[in-house]
Protein backbone atom coordinates (compact mmCIF):
# COMPACT_ATOMS: atom_id res chain seq x y z
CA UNK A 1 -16.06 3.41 25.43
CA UNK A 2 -16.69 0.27 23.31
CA UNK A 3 -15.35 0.80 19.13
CA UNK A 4 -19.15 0.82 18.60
CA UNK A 5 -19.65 3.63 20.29
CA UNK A 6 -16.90 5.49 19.24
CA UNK A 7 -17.57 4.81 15.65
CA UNK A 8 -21.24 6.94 16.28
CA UNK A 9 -19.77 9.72 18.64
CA UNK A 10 -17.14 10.23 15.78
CA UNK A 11 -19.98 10.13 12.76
CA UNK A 12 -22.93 12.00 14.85
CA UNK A 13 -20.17 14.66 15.33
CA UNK A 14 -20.02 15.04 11.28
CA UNK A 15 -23.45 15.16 10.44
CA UNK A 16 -26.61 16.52 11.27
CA UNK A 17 -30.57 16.56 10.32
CA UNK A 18 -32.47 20.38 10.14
CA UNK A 19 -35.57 20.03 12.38
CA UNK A 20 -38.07 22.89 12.83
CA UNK A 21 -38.81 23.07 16.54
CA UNK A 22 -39.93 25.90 18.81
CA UNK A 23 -38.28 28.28 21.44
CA UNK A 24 -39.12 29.13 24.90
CA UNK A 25 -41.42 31.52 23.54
CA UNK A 26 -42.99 29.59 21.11
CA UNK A 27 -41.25 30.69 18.16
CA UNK A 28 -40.13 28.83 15.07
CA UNK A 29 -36.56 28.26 15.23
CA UNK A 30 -34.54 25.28 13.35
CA UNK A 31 -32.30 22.89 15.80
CA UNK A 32 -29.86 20.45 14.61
CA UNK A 33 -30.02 16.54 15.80
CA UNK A 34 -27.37 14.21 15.27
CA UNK A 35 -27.70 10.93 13.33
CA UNK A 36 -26.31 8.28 11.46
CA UNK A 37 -26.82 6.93 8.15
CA UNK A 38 -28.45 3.12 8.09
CA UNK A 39 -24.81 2.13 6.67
CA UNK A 40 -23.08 3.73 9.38
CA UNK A 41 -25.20 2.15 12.24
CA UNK A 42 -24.85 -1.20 10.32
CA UNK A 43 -21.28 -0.46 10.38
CA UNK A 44 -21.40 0.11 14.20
CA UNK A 45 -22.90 -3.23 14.48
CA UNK A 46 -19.99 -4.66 12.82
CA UNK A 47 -18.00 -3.22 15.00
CA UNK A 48 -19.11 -4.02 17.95
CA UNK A 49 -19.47 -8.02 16.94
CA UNK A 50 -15.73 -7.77 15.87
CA UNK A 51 -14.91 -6.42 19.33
CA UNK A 52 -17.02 -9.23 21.34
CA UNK A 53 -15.50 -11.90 18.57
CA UNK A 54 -12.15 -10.47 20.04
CA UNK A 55 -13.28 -10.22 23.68
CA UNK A 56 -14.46 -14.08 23.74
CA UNK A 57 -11.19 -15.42 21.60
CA UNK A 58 -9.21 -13.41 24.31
CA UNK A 59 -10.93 -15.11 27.43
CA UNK A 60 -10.97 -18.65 25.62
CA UNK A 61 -7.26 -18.07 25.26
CA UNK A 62 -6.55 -17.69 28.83
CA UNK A 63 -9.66 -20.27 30.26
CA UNK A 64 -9.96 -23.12 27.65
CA UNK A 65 -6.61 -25.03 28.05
CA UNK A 66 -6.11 -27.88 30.54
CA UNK A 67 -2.59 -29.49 31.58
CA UNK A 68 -1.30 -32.96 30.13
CA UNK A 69 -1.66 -35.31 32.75
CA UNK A 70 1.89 -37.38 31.44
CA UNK A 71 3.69 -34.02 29.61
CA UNK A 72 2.68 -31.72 32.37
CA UNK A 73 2.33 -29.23 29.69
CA UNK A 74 -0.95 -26.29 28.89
CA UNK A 75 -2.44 -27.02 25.75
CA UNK A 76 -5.30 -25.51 24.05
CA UNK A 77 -8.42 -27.60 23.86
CA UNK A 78 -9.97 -25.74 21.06
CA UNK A 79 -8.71 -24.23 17.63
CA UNK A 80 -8.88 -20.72 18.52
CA UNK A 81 -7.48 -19.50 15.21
CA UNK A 82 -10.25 -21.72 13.34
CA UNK A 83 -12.86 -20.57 15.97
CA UNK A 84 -12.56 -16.83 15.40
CA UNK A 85 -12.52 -17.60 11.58
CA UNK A 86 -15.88 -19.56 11.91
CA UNK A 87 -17.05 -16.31 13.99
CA UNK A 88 -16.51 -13.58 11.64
CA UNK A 89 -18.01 -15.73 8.97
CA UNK A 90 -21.33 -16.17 10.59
């Protein structure tokens, strides 16, 4: 389960809408559906970006470096640090 989607199971648990509905036997009855507020599915959004921000600094970490032909050494051919900054603030 994805933060995202934790973030609504947790908040759908909390709150609830009244809605007049009908039984088997066609008789008025009020039911209870879960929601969210439009700031707590915006939040979820947020979330969820955060978490794939995360989830593509993670794989560039392990996948973007190359070895130094002379130094024999891994380095990084990106500025992951700056890169997740520039993320976040688009």
């Amino acid at each position: 389960m994805s933060k995202a989607e934790k973030f609504i199971e947790d908040c759908t648990r909390n709150c609830s809408n009244a809605i007049q509905s009908y039984d088997g036997d066609c008789n008025p009855c009020i039911i209870h559906k879960p929601w969210l507020t439009p700031d707590q599915a915006l939040r979820a959004v947020e979330i969820e970006r955060e978490e794939t921000i995360d989830n593509i600094v993670e794989w560039l970490k392990k996948n973007a470096t190359y070895t130094h032909p002379r130094k024999g050494t891994k380095e990084c051919i990106i500025n992951i640090a700056q890169l997740k900054n520039d993320l976040k603030d688009e």
